[in-house]
Structures are given as C-alpha cells and as structure tokens.
PDB file of N, CA and C in Angstrom:
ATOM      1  N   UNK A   1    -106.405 110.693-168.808  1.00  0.00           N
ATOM      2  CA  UNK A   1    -106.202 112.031-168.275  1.00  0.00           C
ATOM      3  C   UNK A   1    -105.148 112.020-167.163  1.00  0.00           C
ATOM      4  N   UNK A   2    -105.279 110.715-166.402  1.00  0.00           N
ATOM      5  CA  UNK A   2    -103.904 110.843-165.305  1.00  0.00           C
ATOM      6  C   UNK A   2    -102.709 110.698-165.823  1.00  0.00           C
ATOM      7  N   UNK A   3    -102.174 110.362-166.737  1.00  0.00           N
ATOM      8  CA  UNK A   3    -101.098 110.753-166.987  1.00  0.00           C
ATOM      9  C   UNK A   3    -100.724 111.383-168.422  1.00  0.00           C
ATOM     10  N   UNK A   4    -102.603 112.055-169.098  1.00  0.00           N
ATOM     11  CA  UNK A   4    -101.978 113.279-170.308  1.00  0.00           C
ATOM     12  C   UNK A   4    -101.740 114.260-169.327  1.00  0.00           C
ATOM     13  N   UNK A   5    -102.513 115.038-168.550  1.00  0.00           N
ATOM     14  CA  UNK A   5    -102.495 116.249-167.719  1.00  0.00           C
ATOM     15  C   UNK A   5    -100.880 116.421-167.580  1.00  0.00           C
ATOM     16  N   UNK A   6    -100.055 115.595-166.784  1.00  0.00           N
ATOM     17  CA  UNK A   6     -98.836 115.726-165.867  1.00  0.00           C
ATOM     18  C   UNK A   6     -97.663 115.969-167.256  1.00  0.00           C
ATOM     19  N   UNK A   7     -97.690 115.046-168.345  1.00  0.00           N
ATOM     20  CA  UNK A   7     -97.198 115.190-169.229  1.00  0.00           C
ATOM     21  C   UNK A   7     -97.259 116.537-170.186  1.00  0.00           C
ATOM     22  N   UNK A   8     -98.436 117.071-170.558  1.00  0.00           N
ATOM     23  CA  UNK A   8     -99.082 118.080-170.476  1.00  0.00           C
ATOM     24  C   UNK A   8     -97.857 119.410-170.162  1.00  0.00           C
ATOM     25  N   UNK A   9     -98.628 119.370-168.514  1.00  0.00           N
ATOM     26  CA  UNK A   9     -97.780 120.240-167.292  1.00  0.00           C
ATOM     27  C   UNK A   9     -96.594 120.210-167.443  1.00  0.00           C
ATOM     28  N   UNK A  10     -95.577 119.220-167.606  1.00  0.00           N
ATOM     29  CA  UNK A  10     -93.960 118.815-167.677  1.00  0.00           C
ATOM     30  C   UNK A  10     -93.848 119.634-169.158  1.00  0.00           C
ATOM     31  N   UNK A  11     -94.779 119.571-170.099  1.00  0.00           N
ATOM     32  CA  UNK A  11     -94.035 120.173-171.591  1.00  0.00           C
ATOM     33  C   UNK A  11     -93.605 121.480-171.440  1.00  0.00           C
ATOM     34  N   UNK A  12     -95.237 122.391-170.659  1.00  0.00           N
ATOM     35  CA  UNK A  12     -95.079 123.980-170.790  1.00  0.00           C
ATOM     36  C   UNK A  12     -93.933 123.964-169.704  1.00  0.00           C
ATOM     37  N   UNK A  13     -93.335 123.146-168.938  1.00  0.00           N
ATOM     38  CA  UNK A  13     -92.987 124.101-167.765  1.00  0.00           C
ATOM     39  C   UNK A  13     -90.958 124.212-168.233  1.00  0.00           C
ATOM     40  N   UNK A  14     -91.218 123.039-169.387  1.00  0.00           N
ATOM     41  CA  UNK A  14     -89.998 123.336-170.045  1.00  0.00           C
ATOM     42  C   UNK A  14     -89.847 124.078-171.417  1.00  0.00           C
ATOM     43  N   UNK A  15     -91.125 124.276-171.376  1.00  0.00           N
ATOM     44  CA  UNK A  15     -90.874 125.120-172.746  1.00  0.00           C
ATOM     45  C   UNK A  15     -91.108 126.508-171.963  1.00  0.00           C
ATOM     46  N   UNK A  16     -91.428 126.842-170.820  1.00  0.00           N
ATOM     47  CA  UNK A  16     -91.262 128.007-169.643  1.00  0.00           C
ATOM     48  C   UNK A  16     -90.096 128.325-169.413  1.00  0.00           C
ATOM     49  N   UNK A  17     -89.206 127.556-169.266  1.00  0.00           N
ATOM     50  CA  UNK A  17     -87.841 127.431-168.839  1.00  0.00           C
ATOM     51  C   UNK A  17     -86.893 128.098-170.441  1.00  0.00           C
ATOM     52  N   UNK A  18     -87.212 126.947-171.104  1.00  0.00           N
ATOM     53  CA  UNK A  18     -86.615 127.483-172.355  1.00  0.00           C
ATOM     54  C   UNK A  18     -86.176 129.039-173.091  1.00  0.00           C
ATOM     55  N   UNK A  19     -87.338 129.234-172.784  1.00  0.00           N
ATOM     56  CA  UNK A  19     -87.663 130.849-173.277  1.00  0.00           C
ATOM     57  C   UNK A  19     -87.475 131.577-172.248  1.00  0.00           C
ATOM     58  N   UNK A  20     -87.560 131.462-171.147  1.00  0.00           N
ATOM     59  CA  UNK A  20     -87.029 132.223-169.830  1.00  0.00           C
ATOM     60  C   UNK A  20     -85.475 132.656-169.968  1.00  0.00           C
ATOM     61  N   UNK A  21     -84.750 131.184-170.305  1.00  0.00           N
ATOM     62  CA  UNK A  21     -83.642 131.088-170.835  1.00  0.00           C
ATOM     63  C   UNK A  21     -82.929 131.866-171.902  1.00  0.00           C
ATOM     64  N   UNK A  22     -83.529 132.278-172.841  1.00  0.00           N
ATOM     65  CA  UNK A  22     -83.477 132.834-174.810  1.00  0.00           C
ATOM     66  C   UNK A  22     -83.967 133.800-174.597  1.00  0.00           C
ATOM     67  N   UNK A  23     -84.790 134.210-173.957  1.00  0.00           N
ATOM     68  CA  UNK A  23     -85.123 136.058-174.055  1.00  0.00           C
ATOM     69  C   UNK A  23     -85.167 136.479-172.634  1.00  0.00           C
ATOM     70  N   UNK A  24     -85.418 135.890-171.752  1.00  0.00           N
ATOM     71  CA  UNK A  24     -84.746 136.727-170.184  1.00  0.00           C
ATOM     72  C   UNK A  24     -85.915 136.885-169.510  1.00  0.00           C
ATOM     73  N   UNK A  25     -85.617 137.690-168.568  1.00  0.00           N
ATOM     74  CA  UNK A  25     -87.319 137.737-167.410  1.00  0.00           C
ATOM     75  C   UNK A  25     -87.580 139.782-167.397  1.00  0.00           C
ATOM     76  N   UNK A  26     -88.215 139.857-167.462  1.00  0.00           N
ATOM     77  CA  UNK A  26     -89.249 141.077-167.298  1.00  0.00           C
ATOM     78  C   UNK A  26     -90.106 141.323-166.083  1.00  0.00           C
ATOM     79  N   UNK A  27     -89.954 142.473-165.863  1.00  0.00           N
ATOM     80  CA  UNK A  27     -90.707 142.805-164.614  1.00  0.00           C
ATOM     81  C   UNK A  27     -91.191 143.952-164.955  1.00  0.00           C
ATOM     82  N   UNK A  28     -92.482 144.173-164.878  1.00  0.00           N
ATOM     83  CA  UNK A  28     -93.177 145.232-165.229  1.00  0.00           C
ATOM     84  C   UNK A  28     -92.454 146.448-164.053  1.00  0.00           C
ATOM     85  N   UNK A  29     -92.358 146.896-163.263  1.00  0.00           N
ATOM     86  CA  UNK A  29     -91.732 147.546-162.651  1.00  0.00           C
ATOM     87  C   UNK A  29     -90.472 148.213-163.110  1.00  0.00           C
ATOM     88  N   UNK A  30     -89.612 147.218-163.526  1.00  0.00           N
ATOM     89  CA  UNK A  30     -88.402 147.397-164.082  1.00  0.00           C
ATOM     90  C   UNK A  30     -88.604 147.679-165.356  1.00  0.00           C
ATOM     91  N   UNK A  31     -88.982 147.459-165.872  1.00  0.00           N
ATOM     92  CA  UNK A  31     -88.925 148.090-167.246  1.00  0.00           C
ATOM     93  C   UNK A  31     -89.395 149.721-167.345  1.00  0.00           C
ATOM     94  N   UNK A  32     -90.030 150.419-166.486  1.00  0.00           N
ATOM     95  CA  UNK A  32     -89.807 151.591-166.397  1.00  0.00           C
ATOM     96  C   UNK A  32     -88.772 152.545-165.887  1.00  0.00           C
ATOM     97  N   UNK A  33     -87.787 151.525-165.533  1.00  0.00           N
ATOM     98  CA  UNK A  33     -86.124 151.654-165.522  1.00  0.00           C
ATOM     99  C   UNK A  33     -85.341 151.486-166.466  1.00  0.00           C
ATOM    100  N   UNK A  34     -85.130 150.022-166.368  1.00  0.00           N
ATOM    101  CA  UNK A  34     -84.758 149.566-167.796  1.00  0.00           C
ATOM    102  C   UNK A  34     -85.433 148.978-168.858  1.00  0.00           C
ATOM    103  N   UNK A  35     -85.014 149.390-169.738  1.00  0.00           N
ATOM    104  CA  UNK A  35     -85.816 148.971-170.863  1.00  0.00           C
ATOM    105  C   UNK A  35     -85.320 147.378-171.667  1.00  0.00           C
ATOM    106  N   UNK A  36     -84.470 146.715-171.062  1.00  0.00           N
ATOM    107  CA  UNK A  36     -84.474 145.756-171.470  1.00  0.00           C
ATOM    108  C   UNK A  36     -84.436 144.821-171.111  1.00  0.00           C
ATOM    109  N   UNK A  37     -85.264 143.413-171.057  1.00  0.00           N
ATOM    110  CA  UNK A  37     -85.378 142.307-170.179  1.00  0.00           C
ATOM    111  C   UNK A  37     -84.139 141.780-169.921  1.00  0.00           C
ATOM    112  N   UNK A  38     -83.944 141.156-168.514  1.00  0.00           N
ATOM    113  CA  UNK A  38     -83.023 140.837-167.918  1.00  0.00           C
ATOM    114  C   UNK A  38     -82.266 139.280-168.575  1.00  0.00           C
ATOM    115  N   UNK A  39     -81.645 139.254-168.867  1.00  0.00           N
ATOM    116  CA  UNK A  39     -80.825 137.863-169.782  1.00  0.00           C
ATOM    117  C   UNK A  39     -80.511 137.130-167.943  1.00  0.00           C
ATOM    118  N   UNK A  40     -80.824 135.987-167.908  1.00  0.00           N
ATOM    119  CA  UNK A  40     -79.942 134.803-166.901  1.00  0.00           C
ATOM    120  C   UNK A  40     -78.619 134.385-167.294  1.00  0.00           C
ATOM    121  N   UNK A  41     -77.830 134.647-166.378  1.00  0.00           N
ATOM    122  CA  UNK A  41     -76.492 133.932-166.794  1.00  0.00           C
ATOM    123  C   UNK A  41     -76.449 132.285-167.030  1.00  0.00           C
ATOM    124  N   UNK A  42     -75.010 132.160-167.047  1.00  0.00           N
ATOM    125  CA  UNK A  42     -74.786 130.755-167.183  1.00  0.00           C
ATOM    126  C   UNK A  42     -74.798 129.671-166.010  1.00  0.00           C
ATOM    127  N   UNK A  43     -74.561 130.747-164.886  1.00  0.00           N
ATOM    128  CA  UNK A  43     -74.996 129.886-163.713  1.00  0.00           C
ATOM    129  C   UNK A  43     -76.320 129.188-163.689  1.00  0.00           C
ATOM    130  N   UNK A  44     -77.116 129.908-164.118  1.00  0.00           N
ATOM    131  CA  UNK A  44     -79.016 129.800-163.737  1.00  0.00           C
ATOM    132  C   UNK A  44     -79.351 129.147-164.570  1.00  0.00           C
ATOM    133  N   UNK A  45     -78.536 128.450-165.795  1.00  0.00           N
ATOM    134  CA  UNK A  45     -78.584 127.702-167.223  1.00  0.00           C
ATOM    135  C   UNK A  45     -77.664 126.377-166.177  1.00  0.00           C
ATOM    136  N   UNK A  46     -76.712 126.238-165.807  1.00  0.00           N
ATOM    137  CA  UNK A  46     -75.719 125.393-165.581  1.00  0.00           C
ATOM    138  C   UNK A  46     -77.044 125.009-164.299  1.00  0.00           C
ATOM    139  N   UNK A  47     -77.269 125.487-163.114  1.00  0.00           N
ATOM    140  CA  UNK A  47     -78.549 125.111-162.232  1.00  0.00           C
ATOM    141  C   UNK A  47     -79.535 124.414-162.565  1.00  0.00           C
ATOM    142  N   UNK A  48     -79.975 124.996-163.751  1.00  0.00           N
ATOM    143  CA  UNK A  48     -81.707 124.398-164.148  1.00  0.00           C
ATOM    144  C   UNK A  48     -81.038 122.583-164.553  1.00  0.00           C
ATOM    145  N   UNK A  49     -80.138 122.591-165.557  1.00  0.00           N
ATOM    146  CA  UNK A  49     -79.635 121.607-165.843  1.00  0.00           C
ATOM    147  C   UNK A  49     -79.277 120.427-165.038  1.00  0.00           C
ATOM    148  N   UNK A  50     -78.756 121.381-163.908  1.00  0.00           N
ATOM    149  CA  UNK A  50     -78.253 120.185-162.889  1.00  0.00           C
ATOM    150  C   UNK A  50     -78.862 119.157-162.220  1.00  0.00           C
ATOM    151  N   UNK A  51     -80.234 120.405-161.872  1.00  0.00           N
ATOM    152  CA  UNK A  51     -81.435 120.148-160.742  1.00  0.00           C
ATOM    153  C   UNK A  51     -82.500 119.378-161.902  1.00  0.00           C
ATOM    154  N   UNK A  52     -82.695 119.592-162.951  1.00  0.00           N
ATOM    155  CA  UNK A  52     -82.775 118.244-164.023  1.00  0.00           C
ATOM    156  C   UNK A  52     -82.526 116.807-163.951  1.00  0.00           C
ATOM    157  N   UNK A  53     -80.911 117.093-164.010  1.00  0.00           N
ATOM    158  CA  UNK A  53     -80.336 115.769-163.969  1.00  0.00           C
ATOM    159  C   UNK A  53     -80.692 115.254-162.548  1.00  0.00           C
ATOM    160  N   UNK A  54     -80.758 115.800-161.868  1.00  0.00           N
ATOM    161  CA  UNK A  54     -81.010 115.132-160.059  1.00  0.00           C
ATOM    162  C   UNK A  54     -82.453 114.893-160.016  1.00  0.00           C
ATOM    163  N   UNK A  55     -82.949 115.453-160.473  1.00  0.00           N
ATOM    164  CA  UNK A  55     -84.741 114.890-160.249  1.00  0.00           C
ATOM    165  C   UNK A  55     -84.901 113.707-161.222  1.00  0.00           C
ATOM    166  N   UNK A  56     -84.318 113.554-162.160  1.00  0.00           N
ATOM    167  CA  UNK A  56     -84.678 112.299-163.497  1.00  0.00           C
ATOM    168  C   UNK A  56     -84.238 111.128-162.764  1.00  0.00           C
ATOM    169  N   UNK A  57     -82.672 111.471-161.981  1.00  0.00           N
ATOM    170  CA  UNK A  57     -82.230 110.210-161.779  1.00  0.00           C
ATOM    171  C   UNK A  57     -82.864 109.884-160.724  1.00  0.00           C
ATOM    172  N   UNK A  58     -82.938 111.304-159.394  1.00  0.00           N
ATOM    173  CA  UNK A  58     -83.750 110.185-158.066  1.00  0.00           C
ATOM    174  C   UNK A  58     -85.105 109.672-158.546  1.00  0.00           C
ATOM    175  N   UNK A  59     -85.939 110.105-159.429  1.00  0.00           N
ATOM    176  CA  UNK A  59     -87.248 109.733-160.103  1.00  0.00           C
ATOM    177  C   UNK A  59     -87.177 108.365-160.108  1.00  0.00           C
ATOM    178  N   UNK A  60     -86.308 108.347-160.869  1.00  0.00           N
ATOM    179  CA  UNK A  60     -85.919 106.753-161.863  1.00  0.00           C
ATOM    180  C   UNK A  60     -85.208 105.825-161.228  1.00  0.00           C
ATOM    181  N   UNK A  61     -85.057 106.192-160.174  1.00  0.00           N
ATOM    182  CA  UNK A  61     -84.013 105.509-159.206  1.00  0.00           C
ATOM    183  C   UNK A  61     -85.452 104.774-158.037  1.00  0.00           C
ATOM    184  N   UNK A  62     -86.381 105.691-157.741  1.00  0.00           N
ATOM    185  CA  UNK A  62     -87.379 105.597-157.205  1.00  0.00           C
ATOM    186  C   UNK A  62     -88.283 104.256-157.895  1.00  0.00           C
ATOM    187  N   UNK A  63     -88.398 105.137-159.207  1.00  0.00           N
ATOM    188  CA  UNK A  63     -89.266 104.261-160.351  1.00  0.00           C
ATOM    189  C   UNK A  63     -88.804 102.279-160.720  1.00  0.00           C
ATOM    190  N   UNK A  64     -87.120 102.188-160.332  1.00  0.00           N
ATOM    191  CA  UNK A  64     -86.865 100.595-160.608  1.00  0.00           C
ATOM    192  C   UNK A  64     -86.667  99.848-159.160  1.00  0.00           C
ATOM    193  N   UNK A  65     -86.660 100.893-158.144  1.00  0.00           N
ATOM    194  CA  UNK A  65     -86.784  99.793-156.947  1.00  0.00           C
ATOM    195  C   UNK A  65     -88.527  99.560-156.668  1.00  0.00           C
ATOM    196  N   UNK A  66     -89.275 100.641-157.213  1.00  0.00           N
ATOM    197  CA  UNK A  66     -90.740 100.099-156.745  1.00  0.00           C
ATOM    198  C   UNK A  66     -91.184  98.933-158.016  1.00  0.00           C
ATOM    199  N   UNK A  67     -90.344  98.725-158.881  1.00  0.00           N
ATOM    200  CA  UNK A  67     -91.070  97.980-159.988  1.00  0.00           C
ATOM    201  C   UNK A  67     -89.818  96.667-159.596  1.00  0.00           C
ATOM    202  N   UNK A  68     -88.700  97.309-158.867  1.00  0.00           N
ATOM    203  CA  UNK A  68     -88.414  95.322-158.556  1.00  0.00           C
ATOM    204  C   UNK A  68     -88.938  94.767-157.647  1.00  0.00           C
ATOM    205  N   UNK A  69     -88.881  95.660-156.462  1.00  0.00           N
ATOM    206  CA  UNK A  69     -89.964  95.256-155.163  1.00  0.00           C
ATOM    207  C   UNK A  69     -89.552  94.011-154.657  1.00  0.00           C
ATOM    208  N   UNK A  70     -90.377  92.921-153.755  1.00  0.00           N
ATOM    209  CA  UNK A  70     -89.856  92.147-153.282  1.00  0.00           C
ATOM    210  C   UNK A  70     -89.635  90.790-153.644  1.00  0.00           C
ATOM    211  N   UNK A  71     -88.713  89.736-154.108  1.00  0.00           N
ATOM    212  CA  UNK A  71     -89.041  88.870-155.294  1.00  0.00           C
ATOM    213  C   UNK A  71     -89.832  87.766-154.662  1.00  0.00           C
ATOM    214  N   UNK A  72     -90.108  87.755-153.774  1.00  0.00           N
ATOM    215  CA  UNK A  72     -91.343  86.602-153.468  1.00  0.00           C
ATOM    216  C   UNK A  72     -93.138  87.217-153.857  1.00  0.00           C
ATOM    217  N   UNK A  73     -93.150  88.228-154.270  1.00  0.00           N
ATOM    218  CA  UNK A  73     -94.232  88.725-154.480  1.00  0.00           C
ATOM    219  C   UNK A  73     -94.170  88.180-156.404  1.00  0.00           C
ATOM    220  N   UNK A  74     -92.934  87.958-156.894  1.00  0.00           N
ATOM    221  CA  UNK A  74     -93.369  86.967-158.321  1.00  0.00           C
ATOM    222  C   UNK A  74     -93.326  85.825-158.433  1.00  0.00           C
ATOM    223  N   UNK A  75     -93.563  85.354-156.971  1.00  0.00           N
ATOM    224  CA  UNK A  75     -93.716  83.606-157.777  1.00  0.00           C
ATOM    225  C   UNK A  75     -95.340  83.456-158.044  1.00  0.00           C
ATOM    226  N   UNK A  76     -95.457  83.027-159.055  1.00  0.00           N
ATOM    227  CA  UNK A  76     -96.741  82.442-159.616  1.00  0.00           C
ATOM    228  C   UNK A  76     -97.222  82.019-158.189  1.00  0.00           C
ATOM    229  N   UNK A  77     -98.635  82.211-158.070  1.00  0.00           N
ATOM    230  CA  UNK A  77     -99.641  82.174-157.067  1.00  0.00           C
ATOM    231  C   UNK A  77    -100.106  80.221-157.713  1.00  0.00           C
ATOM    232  N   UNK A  78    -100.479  79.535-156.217  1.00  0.00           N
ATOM    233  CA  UNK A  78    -100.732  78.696-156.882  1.00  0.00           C
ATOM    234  C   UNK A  78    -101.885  78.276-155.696  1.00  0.00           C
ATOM    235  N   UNK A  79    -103.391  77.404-156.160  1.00  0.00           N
ATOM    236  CA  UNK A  79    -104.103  77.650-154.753  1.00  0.00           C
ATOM    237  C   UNK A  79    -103.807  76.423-154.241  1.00  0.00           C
ATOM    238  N   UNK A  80    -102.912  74.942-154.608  1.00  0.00           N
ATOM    239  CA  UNK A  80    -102.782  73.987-153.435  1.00  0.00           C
ATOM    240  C   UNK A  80    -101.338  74.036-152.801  1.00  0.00           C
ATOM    241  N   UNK A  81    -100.677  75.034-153.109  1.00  0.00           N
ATOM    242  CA  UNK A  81     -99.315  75.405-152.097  1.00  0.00           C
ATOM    243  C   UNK A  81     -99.241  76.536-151.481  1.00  0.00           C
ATOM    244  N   UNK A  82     -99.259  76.767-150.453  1.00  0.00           N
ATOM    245  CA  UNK A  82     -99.498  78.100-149.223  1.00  0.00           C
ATOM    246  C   UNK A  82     -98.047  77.967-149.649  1.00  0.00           C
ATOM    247  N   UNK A  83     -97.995  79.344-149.772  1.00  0.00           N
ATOM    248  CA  UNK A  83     -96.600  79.779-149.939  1.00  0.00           C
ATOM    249  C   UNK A  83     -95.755  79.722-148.192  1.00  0.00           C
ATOM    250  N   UNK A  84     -94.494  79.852-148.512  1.00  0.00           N
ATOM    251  CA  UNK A  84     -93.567  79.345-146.868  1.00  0.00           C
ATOM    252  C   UNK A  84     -93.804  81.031-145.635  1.00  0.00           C
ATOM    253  N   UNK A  85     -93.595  81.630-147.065  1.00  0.00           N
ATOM    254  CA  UNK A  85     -93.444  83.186-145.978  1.00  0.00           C
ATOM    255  C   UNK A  85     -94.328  83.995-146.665  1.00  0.00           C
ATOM    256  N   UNK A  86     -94.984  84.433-146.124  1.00  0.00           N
ATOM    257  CA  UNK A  86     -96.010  85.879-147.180  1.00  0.00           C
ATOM    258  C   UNK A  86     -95.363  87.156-146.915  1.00  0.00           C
ATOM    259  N   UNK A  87     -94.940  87.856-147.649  1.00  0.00           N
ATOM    260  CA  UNK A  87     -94.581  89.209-147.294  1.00  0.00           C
ATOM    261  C   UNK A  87     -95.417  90.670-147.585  1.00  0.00           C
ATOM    262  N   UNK A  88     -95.971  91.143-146.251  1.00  0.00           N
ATOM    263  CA  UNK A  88     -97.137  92.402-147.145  1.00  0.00           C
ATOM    264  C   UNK A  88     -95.956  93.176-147.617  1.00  0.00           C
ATOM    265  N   UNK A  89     -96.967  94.306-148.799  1.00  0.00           N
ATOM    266  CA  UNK A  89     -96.245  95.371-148.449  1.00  0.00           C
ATOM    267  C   UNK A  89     -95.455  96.162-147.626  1.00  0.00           C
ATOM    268  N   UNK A  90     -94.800  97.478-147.831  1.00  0.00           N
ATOM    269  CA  UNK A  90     -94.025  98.268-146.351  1.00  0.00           C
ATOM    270  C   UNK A  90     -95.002  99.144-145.914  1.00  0.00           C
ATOM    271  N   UNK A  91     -95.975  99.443-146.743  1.00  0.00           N
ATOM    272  CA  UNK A  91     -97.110  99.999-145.370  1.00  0.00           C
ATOM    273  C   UNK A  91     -97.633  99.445-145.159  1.00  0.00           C
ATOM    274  N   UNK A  92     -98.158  98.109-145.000  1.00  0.00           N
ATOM    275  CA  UNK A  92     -98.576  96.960-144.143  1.00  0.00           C
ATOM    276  C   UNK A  92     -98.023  96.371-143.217  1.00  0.00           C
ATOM    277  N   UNK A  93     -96.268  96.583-143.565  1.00  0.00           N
ATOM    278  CA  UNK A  93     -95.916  95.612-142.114  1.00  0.00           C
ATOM    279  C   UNK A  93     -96.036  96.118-140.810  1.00  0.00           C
ATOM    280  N   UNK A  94     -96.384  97.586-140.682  1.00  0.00           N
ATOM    281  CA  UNK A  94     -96.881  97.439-139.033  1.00  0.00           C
ATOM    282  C   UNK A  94     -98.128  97.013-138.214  1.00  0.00           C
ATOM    283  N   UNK A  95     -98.886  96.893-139.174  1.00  0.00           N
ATOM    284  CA  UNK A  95    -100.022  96.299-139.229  1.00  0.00           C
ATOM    285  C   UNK A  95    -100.132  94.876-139.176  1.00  0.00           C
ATOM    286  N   UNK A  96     -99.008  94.160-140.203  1.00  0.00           N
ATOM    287  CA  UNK A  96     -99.163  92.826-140.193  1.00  0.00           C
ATOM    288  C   UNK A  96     -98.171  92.534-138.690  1.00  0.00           C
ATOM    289  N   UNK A  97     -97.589  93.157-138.026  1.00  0.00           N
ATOM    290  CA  UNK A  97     -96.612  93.050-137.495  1.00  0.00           C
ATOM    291  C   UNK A  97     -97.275  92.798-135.942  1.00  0.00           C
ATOM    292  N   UNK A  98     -98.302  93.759-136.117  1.00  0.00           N
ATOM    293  CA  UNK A  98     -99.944  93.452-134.787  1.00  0.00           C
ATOM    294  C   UNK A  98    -100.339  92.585-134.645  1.00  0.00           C
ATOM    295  N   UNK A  99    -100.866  92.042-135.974  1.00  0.00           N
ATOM    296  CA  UNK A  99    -101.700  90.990-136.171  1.00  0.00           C
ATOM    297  C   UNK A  99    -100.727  89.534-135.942  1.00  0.00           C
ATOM    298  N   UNK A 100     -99.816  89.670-136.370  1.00  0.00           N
ATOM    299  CA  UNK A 100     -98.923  88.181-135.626  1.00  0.00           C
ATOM    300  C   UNK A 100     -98.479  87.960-134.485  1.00  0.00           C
ATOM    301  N   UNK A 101     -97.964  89.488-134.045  1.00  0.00           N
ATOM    302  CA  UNK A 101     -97.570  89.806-132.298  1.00  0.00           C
ATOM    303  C   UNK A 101     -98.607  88.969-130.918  1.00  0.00           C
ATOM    304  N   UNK A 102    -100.001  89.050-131.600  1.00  0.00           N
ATOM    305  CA  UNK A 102    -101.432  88.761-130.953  1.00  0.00           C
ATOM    306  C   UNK A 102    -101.871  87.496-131.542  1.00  0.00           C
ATOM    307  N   UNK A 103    -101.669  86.493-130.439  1.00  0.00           N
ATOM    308  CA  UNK A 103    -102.307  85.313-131.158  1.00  0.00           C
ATOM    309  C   UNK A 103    -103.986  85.027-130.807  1.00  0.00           C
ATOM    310  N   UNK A 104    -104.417  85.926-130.589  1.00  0.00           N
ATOM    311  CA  UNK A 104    -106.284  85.915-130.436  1.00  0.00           C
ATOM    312  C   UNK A 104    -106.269  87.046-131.945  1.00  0.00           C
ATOM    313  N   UNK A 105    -107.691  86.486-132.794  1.00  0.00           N
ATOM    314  CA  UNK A 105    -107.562  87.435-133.885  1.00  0.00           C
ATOM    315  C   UNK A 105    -108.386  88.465-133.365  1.00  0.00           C
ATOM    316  N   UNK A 106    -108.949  88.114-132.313  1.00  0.00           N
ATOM    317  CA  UNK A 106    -110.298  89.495-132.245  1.00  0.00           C
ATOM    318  C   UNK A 106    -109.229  90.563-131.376  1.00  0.00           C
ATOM    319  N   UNK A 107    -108.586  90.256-130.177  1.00  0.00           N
ATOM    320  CA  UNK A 107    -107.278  91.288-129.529  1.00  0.00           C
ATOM    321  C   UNK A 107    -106.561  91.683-131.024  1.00  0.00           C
ATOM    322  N   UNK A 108    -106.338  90.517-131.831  1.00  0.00           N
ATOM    323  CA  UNK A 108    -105.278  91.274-132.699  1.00  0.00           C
ATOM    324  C   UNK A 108    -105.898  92.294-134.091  1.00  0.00           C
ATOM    325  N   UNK A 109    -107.095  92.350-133.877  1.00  0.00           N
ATOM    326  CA  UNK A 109    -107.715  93.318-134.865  1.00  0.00           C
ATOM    327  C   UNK A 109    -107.972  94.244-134.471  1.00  0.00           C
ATOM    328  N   UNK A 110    -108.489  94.258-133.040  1.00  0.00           N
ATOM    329  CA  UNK A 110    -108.800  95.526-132.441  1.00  0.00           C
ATOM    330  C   UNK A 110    -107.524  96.551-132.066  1.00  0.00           C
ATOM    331  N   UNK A 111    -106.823  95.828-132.049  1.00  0.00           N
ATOM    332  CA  UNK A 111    -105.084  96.140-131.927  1.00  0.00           C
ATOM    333  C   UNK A 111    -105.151  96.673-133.062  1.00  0.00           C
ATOM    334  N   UNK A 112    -105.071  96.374-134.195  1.00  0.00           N
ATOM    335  CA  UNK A 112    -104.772  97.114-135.209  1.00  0.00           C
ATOM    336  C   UNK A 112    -105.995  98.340-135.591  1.00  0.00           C
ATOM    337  N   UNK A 113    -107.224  98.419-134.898  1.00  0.00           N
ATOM    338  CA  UNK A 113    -107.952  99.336-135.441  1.00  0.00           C
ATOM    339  C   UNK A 113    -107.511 100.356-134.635  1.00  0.00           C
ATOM    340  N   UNK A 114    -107.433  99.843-133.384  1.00  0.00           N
ATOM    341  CA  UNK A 114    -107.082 101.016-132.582  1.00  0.00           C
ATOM    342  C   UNK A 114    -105.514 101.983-132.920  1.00  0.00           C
ATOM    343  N   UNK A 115    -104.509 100.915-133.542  1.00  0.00           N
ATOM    344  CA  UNK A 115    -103.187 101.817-134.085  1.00  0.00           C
ATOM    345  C   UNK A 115    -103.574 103.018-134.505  1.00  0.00           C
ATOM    346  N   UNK A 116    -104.582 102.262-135.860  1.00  0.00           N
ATOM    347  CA  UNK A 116    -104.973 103.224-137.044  1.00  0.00           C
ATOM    348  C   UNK A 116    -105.642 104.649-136.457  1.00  0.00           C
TER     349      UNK A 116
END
C-alpha cells in the first residue's frame, strides 16, 4: 500500500492534467456567462511540462545520491576487523559529534539527551 497509494495518486493527477489540458476548465459561475469551457493556452501546456521535467530530475537527482551515499558504509562488515573510521549517517553526526567531543560516556550522553 506504501507505494500502490502514491502511484495510484501520481496516475489521476496526470490523467487530471491531461484532460484539463483537451477540454479546458469550467467554472460553474462562468458558464452562466459563457457558455463554453475555457481552453489553456500553450503557455500553461509549455509550464506543466517544464515543472515536470524539474521535479523528475531534482527527484532523481535526490534518488542516486541517497542510494550512493557514503562508500565506506559498503565494505562488507566483518566481526574480527573494527573498521579504521565509522561514519554515522548526516542526521547522526551531531550527535555523534557530542559523543566524541566528551570523553566521559555518562557527560557525553547526557550531552546528547539534553541537545535532543
């Protein structure tokens, strides 16, 4: 369901667009003026398109730096070699950043509960 729903949501909202596009927008109001739904130009066609292309790419641009991430996080884990450097995550390092600053662990935990 977490990712039929969104997929789902993404179909109608372009098949919303589509037809918004091919037969125009209506306003109940207006149509007791005019009687015929309003057509979008080519600007508002050339827009939707654009702002398309800019959300796919920052998406996807988003989507291959979180899946290369940091390359010491792929070396095979092994349990009789402590690795040289551990690197947390980036919302961990201010946290881990406490906890090394403080060489008592009980100052350096309470340090970090109290950040939080």
């Amino acid at each position: 369901m977490h990712v039929l729903i969104p997929f789902i949501i993404s179909v109608i909202t372009c098949l919303h667009i589509y037809v918004l596009h091919q037969v125009g927008s209506s306003n109940a109001f207006a149509t007791l003026i005019i009687k015929e739904p309003i057509k979008l130009a080519m600007y508002f066609k050339l827009k939707d398109i654009l702002f398309i292309y800019l959300m796919s790419t920052s998406l996807a641009e988003i989507a291959i730096v979180s899946y290369i991430g940091h390359s010491a996080n792929y070396i095979l884990a092994s349990p009789l070699v402590t690795p040289e450097h551990i690197v947390p995550e980036w919302y961990f390092l201010s946290l881990y950043a406490i906890l090394r600053g403080i060489p008592n662990k009980l100052f350096g935990i309470l340090s970090m509960f109290s950040f939080i």
